[in-house]
Protein backbone atom coordinates (compact mmCIF):
# COMPACT_ATOMS: atom_id res chain seq x y z
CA UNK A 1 34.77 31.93 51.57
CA UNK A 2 33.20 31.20 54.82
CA UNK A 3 32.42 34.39 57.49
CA UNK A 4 33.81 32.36 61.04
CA UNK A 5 34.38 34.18 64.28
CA UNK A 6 36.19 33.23 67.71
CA UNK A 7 33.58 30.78 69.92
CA UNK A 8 35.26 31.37 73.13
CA UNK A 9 33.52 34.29 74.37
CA UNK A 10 30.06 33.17 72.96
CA UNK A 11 30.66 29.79 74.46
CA UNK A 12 30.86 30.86 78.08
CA UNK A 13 28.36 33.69 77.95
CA UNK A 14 25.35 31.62 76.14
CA UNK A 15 26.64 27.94 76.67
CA UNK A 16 26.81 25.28 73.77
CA UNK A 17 23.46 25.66 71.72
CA UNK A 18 22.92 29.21 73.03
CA UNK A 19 26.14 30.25 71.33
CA UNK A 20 25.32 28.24 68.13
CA UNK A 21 22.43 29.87 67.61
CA UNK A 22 23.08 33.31 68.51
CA UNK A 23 26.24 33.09 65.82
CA UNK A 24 24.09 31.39 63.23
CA UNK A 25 21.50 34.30 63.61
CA UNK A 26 24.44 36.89 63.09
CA UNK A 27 25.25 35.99 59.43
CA UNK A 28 28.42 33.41 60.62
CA UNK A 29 29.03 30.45 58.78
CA UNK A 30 31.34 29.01 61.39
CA UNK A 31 33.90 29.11 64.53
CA UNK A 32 37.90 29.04 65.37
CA UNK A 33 37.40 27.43 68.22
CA UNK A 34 40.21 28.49 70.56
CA UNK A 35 42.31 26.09 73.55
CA UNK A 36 43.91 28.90 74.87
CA UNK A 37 39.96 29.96 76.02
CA UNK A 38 39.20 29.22 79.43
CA UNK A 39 36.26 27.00 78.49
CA UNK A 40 38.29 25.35 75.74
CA UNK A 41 41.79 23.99 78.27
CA UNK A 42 38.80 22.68 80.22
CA UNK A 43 37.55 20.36 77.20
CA UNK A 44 41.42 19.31 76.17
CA UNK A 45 42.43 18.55 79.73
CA UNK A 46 39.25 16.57 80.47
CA UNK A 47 39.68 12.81 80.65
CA UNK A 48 36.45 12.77 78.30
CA UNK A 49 37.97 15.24 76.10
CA UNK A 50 37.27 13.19 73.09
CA UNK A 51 33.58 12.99 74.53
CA UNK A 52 33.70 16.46 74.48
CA UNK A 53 35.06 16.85 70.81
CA UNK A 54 31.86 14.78 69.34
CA UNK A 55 29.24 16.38 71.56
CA UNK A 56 30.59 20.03 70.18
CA UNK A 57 30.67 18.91 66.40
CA UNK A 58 26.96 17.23 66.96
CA UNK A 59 26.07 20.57 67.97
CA UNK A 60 27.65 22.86 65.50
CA UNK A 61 26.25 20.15 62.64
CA UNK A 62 22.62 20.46 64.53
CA UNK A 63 23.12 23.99 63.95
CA UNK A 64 24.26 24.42 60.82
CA UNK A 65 27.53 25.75 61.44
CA UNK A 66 31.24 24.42 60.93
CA UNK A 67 34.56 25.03 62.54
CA UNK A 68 36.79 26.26 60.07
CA UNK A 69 39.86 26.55 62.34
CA UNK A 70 41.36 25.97 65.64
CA UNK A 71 44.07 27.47 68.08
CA UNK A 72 46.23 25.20 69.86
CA UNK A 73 47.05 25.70 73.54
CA UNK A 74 49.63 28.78 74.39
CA UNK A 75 51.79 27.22 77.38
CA UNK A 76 54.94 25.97 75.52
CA UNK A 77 58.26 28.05 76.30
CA UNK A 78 61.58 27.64 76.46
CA UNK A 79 61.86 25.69 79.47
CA UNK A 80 59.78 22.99 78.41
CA UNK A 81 61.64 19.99 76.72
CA UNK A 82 61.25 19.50 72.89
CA UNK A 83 59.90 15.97 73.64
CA UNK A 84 56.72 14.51 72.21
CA UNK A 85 56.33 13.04 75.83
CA UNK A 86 55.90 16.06 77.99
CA UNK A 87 52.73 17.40 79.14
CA UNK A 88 52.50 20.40 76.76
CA UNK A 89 53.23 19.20 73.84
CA UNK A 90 50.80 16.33 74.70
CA UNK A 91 48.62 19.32 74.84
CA UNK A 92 48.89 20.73 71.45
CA UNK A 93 48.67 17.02 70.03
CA UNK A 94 45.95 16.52 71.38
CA UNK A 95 44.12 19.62 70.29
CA UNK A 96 45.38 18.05 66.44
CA UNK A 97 42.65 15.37 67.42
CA UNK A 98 40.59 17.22 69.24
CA UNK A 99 40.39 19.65 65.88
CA UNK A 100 40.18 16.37 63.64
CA UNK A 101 36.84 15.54 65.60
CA UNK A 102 35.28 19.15 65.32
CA UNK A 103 36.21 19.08 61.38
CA UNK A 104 39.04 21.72 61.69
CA UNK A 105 41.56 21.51 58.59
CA UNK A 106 44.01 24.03 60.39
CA UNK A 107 45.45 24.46 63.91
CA UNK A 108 47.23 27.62 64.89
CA UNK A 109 50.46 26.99 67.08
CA UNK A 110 52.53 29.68 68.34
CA UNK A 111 56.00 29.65 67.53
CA UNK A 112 58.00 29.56 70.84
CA UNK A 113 58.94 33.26 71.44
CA UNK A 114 60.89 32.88 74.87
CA UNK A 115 64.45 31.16 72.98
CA UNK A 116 67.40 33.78 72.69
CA UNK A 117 67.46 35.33 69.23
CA UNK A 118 70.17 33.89 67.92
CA UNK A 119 68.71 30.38 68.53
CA UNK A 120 65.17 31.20 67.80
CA UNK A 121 64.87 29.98 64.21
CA UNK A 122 66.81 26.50 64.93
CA UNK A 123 64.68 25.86 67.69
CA UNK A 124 61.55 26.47 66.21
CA UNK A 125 62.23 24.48 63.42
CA UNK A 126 63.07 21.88 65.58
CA UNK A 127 59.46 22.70 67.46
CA UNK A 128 57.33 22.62 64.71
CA UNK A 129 59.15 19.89 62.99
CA UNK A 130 58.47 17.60 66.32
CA UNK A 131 54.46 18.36 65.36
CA UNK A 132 54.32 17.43 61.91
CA UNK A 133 53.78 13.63 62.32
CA UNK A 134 50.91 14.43 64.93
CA UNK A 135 49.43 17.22 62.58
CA UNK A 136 49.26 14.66 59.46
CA UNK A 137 48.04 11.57 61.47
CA UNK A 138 45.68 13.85 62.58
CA UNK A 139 44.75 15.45 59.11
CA UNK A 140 45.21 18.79 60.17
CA UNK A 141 47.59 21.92 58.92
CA UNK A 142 49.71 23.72 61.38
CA UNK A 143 49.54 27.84 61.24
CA UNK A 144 52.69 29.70 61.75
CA UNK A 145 51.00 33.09 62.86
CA UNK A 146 53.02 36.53 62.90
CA UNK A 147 53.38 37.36 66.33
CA UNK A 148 55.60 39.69 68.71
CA UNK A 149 57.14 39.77 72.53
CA UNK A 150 56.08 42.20 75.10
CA UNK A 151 58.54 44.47 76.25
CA UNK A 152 56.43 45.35 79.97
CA UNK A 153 59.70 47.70 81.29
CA UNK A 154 59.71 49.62 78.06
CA UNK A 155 55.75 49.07 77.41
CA UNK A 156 56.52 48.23 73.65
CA UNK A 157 55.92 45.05 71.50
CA UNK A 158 58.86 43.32 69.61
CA UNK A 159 58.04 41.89 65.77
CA UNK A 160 58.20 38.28 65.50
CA UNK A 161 57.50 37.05 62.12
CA UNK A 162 56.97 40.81 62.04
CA UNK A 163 56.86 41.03 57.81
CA UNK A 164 55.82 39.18 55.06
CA UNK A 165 58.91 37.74 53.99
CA UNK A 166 60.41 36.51 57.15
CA UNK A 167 57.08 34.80 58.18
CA UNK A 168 57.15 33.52 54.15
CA UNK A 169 61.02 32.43 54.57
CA UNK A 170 59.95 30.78 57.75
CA UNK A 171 56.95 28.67 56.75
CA UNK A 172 59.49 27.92 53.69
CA UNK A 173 62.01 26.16 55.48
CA UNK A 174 59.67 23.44 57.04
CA UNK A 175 60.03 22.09 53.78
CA UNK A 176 56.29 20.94 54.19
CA UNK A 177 53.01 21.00 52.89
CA UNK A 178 51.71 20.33 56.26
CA UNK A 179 52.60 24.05 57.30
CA UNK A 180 50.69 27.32 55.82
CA UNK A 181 50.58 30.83 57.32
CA UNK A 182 48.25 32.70 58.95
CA UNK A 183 48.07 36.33 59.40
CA UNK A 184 47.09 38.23 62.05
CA UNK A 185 46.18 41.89 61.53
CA UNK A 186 46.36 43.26 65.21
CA UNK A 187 49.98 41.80 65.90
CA UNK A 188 51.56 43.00 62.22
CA UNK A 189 50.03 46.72 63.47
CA UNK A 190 51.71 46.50 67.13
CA UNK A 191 55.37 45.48 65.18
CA UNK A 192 55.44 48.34 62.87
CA UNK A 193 54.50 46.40 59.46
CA UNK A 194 51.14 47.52 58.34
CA UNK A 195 48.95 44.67 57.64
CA UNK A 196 48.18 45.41 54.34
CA UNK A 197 52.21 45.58 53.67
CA UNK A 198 52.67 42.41 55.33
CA UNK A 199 49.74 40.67 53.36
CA UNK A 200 51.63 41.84 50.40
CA UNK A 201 55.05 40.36 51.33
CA UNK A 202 53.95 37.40 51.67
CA UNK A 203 54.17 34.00 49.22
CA UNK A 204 50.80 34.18 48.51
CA UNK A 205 50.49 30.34 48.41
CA UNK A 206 51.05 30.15 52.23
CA UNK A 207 48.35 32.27 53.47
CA UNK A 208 45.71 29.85 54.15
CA UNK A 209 43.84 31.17 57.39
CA UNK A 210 43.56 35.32 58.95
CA UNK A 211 42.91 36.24 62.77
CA UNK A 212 41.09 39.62 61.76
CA UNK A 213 40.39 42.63 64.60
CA UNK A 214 41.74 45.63 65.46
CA UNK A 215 43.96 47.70 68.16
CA UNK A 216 44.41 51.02 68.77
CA UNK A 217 48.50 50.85 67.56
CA UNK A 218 49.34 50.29 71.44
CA UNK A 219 47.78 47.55 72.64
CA UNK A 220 46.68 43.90 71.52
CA UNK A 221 42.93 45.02 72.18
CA UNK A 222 41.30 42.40 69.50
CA UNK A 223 38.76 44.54 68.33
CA UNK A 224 36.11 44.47 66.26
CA UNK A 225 37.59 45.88 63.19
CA UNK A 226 36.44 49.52 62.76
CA UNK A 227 36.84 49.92 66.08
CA UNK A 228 40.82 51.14 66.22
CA UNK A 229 43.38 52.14 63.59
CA UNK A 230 43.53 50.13 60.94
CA UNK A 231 43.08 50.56 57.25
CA UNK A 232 40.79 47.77 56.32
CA UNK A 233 40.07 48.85 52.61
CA UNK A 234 43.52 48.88 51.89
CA UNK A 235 43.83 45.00 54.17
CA UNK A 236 41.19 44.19 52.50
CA UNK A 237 42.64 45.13 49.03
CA UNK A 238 46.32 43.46 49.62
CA UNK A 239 44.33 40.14 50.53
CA UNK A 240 42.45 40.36 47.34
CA UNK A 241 45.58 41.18 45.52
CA UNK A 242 47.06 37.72 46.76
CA UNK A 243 44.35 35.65 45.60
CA UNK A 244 43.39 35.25 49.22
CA UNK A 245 40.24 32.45 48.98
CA UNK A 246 40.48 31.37 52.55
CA UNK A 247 37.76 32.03 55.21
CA UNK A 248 37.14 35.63 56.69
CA UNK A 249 37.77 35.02 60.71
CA UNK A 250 37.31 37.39 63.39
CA UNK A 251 39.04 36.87 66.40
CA UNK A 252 37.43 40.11 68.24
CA UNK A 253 37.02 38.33 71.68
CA UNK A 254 38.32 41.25 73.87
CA UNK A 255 35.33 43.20 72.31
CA UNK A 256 32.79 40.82 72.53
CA UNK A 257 33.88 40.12 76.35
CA UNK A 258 32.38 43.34 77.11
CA UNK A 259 28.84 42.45 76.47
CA UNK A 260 26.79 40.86 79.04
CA UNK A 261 24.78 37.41 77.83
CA UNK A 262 21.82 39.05 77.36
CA UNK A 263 23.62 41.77 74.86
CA UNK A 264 26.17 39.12 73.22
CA UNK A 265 23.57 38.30 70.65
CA UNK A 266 23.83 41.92 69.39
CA UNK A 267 27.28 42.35 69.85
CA UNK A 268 27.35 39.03 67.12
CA UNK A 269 24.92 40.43 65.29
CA UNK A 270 27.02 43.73 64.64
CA UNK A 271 30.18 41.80 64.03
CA UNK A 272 28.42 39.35 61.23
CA UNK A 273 27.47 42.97 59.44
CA UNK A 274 31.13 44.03 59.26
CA UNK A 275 31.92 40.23 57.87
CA UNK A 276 29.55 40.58 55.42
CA UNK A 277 30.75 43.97 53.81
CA UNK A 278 34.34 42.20 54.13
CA UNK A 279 32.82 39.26 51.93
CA UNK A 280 31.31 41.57 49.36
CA UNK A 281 34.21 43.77 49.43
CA UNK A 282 36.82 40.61 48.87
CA UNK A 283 34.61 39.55 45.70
């Protein structure tokens, strides 16, 4: 069980090595290197993106680290045409290789949450089903990640995925080893399903990969957990209770935004001492 943590926020306060080191000093194992991050559309949209790709993993080998997991790029709606051809699903298969490169095993997509509900499960089928080829060629696992919709008129968020069993039933009807689950703590708490109660509704085979942090029940603040609402003892316990033996991630990067380059070193330091009591705790 590997202690990883987000590398966007690192990445553009301390640059490459900086942000290496600083996370290796912390206690972290590795990195879910994100392509939803400012820094990280820059890499995949580069014509040298694949230069990119090898100079990163030469730099998390250098210093000892390993990415564990990856986030594909966010910009896929409705309105875009389920075609391997257009320009963002080029995107997100190219993050598979990208991913490949850094040593990933597992890419998070986003299901497509714009599609009228009574067409939402077809066409995400269809979605994720278009991916599959590129995922395997590339030797990579696609995420389906519990997520919601903002409501801005009404300031409330709408479950998608919102419990264990219909993110389970989901992932189940790829009909695919090349799809697992991951769970995401903040977005379970903003739907109404407590994370530890969607943890436990879950097919405990799928759950392969966690985006851990924390909210205050309102907002999706990505905090370091401790820092909102949540019961972590008891998310803690329902992972355990699973069998749960992938890595601990932390995808905090709205709290470690907040801290200046010269403080992000502390702020990483701080967050490996929370993944560390998670680690012992998960034992």
């Amino acid at each position: 069980m590997k202690l990883c943590i987000d590398f966007g926020e690192p990445l553009e306060a301390l640059g490459l090595e900086n942000a290496i080191k600083a996370i290796k000093a912390a206690g972290f194992d590795g990195i879910d290197f994100s392509f939803k991050d400012k820094i990280g559309k820059e890499l995949l949209l580069d014509e040298n993106w694949d230069e990119n790709a090898w100079r990163i993993r030469k730099a998390l080998d250098a210093g000892g680290l390993v990415c564990n997991q990856t986030h594909a790029p966010m910009d896929f709606s409705a309105a875009c045409k389920l075609c391997p051809k257009t320009p963002e699903m080029e995107r997100i298969i190219r993050a598979f290789r990208f991913s490949q490169i850094l040593g990933a095993k597992i890419v998070v997509v986003h299901a497509v949450t714009d599609v009228k509900p009574v067409d939402f499960i077809p066409y995400n089928l269809r979605f994720y089903k278009l991916l599959e080829p590129y995922a395997k060629a590339a030797n990579v696992k696609i995420a389906v990640e519990n997520l919601f919709k903002f409501d801005a008129k009404f300031h409330r968020f709408e479950g998608v995925f919102e419990t264990g069993e219909k993110l389970s039933s989901f992932v189940q009807k790829l009909r695919s080893s090349q799809f697992v689950a991951c769970v995401d703590t903040g977005h379970a708490a903003l739907t109404g399903t407590p994370p530890e109660k969607l943890i436990a509704g879950m097919n405990k085979s799928l759950v392969k990969c966690v985006h851990l942090h924390d909210n205050d029940g309102k907002d999706d603040l990505h905090l370091l957990p401790y820092s909102g609402v949540l019961d972590w003892d008891e998310i803690l316990s329902s992972l355990k209770k699973i069998g749960y033996d992938g890595d601990i991630t932390f995808e905090i990067m709205f709290f470690l935004e907040k801290f200046s380059a010269e403080k992000m070193p502390i702020a990483l330091a701080l967050a490996g001492e929370v993944a560390r009591k998670f680690k012992y705790k998960m034992a």
